[in-house]
C-alpha atoms as a PDB file:
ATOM      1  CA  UNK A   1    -116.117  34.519  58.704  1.00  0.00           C
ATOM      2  CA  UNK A   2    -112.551  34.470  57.590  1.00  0.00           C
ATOM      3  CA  UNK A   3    -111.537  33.214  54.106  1.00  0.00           C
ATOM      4  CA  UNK A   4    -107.939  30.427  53.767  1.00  0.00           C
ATOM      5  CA  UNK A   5    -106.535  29.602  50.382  1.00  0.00           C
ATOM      6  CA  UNK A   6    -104.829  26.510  50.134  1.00  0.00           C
ATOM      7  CA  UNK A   7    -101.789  26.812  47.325  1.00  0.00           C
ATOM      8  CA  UNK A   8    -100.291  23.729  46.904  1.00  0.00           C
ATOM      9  CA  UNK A   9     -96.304  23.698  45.916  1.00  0.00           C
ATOM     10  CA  UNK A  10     -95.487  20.355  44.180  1.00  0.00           C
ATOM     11  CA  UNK A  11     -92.744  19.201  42.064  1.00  0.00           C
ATOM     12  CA  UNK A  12     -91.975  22.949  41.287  1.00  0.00           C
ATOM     13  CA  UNK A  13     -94.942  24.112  40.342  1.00  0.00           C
ATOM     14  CA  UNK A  14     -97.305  26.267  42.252  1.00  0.00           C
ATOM     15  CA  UNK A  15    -101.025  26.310  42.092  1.00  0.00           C
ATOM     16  CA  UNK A  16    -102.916  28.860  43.971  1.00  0.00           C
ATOM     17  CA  UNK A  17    -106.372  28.254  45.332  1.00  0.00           C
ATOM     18  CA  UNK A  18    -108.347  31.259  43.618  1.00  0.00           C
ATOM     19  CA  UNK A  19    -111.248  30.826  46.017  1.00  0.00           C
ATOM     20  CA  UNK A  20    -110.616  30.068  49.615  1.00  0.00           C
ATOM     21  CA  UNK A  21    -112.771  28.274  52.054  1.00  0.00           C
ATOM     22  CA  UNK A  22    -114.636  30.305  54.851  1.00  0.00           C
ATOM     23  CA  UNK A  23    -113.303  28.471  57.873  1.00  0.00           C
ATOM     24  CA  UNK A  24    -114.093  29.520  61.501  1.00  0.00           C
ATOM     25  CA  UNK A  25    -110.979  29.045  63.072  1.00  0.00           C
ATOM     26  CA  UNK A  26    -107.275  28.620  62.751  1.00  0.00           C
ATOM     27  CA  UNK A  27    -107.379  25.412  64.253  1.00  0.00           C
ATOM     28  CA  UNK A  28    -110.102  24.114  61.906  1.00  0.00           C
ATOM     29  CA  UNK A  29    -107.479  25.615  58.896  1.00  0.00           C
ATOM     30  CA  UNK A  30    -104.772  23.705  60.233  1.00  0.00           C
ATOM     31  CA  UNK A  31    -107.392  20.027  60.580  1.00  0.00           C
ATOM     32  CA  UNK A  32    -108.902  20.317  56.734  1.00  0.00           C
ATOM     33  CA  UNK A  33    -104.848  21.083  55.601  1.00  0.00           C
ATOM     34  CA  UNK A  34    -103.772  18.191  57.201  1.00  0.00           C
ATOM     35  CA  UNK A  35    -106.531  15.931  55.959  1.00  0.00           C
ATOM     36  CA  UNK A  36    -106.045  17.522  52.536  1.00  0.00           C
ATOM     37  CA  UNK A  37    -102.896  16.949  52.157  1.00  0.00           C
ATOM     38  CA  UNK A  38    -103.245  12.984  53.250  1.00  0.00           C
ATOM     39  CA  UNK A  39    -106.086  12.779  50.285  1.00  0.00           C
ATOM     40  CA  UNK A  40    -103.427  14.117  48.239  1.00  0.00           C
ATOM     41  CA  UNK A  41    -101.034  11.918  49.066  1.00  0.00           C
ATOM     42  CA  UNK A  42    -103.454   8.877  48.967  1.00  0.00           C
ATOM     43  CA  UNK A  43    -104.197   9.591  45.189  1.00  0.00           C
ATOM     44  CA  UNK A  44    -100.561  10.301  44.588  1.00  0.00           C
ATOM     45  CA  UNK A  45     -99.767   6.808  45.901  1.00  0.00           C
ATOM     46  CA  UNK A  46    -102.680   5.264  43.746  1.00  0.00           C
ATOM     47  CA  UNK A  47    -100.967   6.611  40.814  1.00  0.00           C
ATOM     48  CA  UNK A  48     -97.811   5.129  42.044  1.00  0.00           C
ATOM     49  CA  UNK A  49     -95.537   8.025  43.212  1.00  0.00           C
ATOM     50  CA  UNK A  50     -95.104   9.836  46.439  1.00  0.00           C
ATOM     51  CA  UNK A  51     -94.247  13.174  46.117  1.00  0.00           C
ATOM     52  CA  UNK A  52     -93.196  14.313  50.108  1.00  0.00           C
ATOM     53  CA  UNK A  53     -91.779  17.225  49.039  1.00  0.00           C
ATOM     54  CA  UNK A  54     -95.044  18.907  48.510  1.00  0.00           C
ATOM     55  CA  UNK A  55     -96.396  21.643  50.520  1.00  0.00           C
ATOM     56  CA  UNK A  56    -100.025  22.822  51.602  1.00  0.00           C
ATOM     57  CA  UNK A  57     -99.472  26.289  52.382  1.00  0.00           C
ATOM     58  CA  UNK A  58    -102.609  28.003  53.678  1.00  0.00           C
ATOM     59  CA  UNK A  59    -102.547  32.026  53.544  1.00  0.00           C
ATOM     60  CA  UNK A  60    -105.253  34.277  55.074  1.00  0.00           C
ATOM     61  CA  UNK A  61    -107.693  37.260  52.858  1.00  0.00           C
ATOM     62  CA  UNK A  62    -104.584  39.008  52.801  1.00  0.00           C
ATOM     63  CA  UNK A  63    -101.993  36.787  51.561  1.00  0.00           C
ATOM     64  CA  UNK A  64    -100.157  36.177  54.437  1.00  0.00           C
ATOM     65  CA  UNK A  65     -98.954  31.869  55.037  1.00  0.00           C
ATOM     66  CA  UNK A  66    -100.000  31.292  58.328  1.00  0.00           C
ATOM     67  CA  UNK A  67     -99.620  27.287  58.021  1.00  0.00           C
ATOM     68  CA  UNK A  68     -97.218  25.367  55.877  1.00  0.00           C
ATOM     69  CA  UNK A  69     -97.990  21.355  55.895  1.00  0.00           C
ATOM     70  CA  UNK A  70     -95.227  19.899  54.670  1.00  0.00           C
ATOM     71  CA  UNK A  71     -96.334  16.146  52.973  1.00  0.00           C
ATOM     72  CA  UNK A  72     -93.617  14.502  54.880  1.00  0.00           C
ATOM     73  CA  UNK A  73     -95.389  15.691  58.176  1.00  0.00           C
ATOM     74  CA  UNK A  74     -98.762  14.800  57.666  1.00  0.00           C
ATOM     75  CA  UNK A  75     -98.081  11.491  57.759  1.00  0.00           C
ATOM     76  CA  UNK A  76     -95.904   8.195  59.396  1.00  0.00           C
ATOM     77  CA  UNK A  77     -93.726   6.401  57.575  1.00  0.00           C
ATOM     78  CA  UNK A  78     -92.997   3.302  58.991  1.00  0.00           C
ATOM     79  CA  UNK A  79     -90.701   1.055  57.813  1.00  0.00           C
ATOM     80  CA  UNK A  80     -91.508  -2.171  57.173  1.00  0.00           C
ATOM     81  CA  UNK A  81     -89.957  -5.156  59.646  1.00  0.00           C
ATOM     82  CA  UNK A  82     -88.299  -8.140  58.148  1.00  0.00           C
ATOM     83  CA  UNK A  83     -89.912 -11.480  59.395  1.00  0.00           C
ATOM     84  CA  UNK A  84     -87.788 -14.624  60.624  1.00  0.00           C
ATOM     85  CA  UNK A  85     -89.875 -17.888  59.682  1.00  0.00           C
END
């Protein structure tokens, strides 16, 4: 079964996932980076900051990225509607 590392790029820094996940598929990668970077971004707005320039970047057992989840993708903003009483 193929091996993904999920490196996360945030605020400048980089930190590299040193042991990968064995995933079946690409298109299993592509649903745990997604909902992986929406935890993230749930404790990041818990702590009171959004940072949606982050990005999940998943490479394969030889390094290559084959996904790049920006934060500002993996979720909706919506703004919010003013209300008329």
């Amino acid at each position: 079964m193929p091996r993904w590392y999920f490196h996360l790029y945030q605020a400048g820094d980089l930190l590299l996932d040193p042991e990968g996940v064995e995933i079946a598929d690409l298109a299993e990668v592509r649903t745990r980076a997604v909902a992986w970077a929406r935890d993230i971004i749930a404790a990041d707005a818990r702590n009171g900051a959004l940072y949606l320039d982050t990005r999940l970047c998943v490479a394969d057992d030889r390094g290559a990225t084959v996904l790049d989840i920006a934060f500002a993708d993996a979720i909706a903003v919506v703004p919010g509607r003013d209300t008329v009483a």
